[in-house]
PDB file of N, CA and C in Angstrom:
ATOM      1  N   UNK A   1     -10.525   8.025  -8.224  1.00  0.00           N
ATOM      2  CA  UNK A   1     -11.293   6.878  -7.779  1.00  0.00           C
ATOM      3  C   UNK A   1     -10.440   5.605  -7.671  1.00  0.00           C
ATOM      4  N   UNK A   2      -8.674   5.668  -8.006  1.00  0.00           N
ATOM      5  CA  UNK A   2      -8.407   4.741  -7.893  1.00  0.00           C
ATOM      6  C   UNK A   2      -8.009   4.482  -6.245  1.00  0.00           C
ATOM      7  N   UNK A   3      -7.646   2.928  -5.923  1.00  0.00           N
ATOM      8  CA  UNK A   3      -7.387   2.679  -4.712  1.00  0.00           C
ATOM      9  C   UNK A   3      -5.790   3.293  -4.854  1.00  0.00           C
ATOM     10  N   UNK A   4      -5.217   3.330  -3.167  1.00  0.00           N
ATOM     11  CA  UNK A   4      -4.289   3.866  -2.590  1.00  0.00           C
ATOM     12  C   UNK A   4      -2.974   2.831  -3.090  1.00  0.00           C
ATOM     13  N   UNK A   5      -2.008   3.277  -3.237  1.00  0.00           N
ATOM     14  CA  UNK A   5      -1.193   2.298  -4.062  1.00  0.00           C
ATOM     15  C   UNK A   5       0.389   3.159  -3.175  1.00  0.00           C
ATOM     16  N   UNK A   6       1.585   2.055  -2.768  1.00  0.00           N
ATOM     17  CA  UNK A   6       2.762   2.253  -2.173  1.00  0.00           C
ATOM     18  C   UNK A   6       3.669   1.995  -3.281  1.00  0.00           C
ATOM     19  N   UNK A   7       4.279   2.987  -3.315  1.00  0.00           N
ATOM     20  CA  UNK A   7       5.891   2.302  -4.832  1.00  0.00           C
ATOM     21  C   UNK A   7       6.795   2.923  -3.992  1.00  0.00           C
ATOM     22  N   UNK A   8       7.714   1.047  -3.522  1.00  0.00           N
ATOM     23  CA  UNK A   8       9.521   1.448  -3.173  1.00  0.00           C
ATOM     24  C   UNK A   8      10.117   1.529  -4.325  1.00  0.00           C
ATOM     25  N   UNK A   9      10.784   2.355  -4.302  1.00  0.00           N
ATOM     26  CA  UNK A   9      11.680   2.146  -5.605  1.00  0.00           C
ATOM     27  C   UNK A   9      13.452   2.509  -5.240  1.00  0.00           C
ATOM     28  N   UNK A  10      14.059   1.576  -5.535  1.00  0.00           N
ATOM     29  CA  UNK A  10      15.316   1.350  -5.058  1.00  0.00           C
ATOM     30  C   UNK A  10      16.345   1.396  -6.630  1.00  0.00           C
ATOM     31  N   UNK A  11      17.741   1.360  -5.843  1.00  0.00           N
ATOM     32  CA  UNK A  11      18.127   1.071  -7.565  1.00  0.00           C
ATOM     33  C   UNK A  11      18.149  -0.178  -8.101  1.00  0.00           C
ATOM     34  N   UNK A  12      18.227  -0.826  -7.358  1.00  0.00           N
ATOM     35  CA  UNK A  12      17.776  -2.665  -8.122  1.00  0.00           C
ATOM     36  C   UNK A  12      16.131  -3.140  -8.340  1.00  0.00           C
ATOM     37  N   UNK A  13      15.488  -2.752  -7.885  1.00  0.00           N
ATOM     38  CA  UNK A  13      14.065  -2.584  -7.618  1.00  0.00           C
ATOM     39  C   UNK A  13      12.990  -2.247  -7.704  1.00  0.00           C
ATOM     40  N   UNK A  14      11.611  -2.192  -8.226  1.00  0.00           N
ATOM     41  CA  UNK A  14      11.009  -1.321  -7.831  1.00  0.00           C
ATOM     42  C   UNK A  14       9.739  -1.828  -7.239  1.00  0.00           C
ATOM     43  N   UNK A  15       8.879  -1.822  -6.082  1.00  0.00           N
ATOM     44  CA  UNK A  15       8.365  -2.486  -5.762  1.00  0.00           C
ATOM     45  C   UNK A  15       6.617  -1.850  -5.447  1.00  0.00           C
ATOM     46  N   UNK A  16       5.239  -2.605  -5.576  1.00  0.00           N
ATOM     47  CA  UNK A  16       4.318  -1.798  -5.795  1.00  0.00           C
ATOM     48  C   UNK A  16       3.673  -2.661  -4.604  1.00  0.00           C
ATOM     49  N   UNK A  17       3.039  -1.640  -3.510  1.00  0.00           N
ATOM     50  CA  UNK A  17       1.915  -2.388  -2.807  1.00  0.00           C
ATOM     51  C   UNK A  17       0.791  -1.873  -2.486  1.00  0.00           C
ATOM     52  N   UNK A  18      -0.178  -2.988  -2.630  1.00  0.00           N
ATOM     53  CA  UNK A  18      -1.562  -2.691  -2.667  1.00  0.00           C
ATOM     54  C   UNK A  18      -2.574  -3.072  -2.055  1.00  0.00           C
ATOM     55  N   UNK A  19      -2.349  -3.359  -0.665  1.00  0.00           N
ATOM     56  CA  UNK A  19      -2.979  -4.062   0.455  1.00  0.00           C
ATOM     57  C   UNK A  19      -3.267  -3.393   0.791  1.00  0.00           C
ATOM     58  N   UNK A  20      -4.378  -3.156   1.791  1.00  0.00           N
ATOM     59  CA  UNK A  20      -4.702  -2.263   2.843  1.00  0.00           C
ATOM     60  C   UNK A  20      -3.693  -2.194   4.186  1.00  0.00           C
ATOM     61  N   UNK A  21      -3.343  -3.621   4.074  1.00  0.00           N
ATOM     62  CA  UNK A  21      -2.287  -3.339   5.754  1.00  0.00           C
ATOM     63  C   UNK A  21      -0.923  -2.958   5.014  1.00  0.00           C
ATOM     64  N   UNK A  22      -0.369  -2.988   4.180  1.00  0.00           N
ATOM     65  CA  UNK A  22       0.752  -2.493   3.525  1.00  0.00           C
ATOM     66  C   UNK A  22       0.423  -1.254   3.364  1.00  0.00           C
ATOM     67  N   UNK A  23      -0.404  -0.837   2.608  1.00  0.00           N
ATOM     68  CA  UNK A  23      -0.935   1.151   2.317  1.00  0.00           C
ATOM     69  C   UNK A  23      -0.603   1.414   3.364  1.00  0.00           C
ATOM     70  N   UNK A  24      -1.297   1.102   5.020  1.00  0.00           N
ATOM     71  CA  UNK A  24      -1.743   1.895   5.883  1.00  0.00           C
ATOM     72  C   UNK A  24      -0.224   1.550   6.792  1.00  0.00           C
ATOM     73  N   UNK A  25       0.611   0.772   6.491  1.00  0.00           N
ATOM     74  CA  UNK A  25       1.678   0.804   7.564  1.00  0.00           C
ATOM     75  C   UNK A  25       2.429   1.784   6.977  1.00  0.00           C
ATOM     76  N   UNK A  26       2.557   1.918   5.457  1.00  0.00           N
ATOM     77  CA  UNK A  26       3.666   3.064   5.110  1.00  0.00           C
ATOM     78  C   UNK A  26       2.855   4.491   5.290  1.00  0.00           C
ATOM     79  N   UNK A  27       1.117   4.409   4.788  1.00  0.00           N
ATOM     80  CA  UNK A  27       0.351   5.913   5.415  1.00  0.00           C
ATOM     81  C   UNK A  27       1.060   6.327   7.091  1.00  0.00           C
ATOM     82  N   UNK A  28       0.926   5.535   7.802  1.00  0.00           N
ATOM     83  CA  UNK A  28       1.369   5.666   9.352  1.00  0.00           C
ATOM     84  C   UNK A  28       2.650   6.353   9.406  1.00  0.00           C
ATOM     85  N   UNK A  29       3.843   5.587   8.233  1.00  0.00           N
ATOM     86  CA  UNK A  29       5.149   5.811   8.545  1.00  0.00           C
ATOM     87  C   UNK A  29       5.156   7.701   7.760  1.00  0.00           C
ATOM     88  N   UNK A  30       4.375   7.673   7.211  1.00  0.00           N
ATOM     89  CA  UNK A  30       4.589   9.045   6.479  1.00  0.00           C
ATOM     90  C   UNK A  30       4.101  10.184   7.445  1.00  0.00           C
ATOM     91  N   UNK A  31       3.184   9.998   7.909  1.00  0.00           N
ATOM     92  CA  UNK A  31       2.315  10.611   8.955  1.00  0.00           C
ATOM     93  C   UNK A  31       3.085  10.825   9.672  1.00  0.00           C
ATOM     94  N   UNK A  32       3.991   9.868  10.821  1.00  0.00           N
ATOM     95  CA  UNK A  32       5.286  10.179  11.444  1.00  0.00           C
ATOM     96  C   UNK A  32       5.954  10.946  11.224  1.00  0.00           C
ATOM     97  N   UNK A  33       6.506  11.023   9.745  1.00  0.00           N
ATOM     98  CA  UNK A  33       7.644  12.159   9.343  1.00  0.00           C
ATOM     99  C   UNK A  33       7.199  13.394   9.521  1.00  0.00           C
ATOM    100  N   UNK A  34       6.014  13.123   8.689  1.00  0.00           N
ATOM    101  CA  UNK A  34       5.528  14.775   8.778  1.00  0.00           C
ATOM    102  C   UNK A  34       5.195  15.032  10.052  1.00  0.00           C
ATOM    103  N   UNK A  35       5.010  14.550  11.130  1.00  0.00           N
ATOM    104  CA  UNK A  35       4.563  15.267  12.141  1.00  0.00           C
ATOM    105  C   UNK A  35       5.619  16.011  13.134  1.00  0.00           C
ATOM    106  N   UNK A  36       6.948  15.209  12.411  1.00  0.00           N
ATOM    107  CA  UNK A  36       8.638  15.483  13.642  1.00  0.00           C
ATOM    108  C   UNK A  36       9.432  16.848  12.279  1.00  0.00           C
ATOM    109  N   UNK A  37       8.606  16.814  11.184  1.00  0.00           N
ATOM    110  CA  UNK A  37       9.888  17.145  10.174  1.00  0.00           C
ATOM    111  C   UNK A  37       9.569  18.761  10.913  1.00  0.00           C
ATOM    112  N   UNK A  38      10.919  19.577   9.852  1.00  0.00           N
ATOM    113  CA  UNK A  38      10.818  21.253  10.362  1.00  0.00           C
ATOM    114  C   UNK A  38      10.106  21.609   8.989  1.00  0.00           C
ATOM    115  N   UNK A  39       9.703  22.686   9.031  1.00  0.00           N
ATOM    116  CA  UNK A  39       9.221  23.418   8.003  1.00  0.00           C
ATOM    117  C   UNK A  39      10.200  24.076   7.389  1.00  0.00           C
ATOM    118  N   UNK A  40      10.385  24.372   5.855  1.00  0.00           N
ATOM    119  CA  UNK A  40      10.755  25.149   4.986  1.00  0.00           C
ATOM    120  C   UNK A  40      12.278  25.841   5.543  1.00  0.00           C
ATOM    121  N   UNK A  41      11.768  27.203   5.869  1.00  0.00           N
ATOM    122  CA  UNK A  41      12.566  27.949   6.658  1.00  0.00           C
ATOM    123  C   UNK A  41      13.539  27.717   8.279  1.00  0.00           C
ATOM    124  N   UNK A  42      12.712  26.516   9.038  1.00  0.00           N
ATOM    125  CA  UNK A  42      13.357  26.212   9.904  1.00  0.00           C
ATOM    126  C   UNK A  42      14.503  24.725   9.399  1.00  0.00           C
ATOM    127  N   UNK A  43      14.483  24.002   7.999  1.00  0.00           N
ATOM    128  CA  UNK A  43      14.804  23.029   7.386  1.00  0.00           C
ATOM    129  C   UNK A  43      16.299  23.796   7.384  1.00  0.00           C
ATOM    130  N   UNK A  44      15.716  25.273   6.477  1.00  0.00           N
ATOM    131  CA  UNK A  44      17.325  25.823   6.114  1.00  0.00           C
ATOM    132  C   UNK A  44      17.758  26.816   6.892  1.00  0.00           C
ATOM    133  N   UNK A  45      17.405  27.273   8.025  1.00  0.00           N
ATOM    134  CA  UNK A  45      18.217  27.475   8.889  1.00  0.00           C
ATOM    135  C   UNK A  45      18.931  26.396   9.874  1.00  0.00           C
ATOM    136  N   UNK A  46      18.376  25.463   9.638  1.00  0.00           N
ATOM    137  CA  UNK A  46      18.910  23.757  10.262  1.00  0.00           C
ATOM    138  C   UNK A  46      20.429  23.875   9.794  1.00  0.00           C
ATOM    139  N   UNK A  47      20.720  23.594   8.693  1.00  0.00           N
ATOM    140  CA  UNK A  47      21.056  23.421   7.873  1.00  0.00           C
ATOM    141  C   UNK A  47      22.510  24.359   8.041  1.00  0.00           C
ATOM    142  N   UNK A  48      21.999  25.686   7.344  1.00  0.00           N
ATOM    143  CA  UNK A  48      22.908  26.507   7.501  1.00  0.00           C
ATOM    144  C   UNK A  48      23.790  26.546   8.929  1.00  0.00           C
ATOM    145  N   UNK A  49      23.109  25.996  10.054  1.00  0.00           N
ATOM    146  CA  UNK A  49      23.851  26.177  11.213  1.00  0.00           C
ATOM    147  C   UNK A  49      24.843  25.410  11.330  1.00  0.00           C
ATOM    148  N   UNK A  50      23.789  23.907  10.693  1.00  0.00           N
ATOM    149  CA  UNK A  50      25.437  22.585  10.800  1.00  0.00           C
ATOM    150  C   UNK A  50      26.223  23.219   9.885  1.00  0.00           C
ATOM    151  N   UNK A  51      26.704  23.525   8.621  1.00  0.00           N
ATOM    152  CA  UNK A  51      27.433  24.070   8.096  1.00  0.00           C
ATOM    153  C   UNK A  51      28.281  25.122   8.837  1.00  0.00           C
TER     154      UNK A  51
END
């Protein structure tokens, strides 16, 4: 039941946000990744090839 909460955490840093337009710009940016990333098995055959 708690609200949606963002933590950067850097090595000098650590930073907490709790806005709705802050949540929802980093929700967006995550959403992005996951939608371009590879899965599992295609990650490590990625991988293995650059090698």
């Amino acid at each position: 039941d708690l609200p949606p909460i963002v933590v950067l955490e850097t090595p000098r840093a650590l930073s907490f946000m709790d806005t709705k337009p802050e949540v929802d710009y980093y929700a967006t940016a995550i959403r992005g990744l996951r939608a371009v990333a590879l899965n599992t098995n295609d990650s490590t055959d990625y991988i293995t090839a650059l090698l």
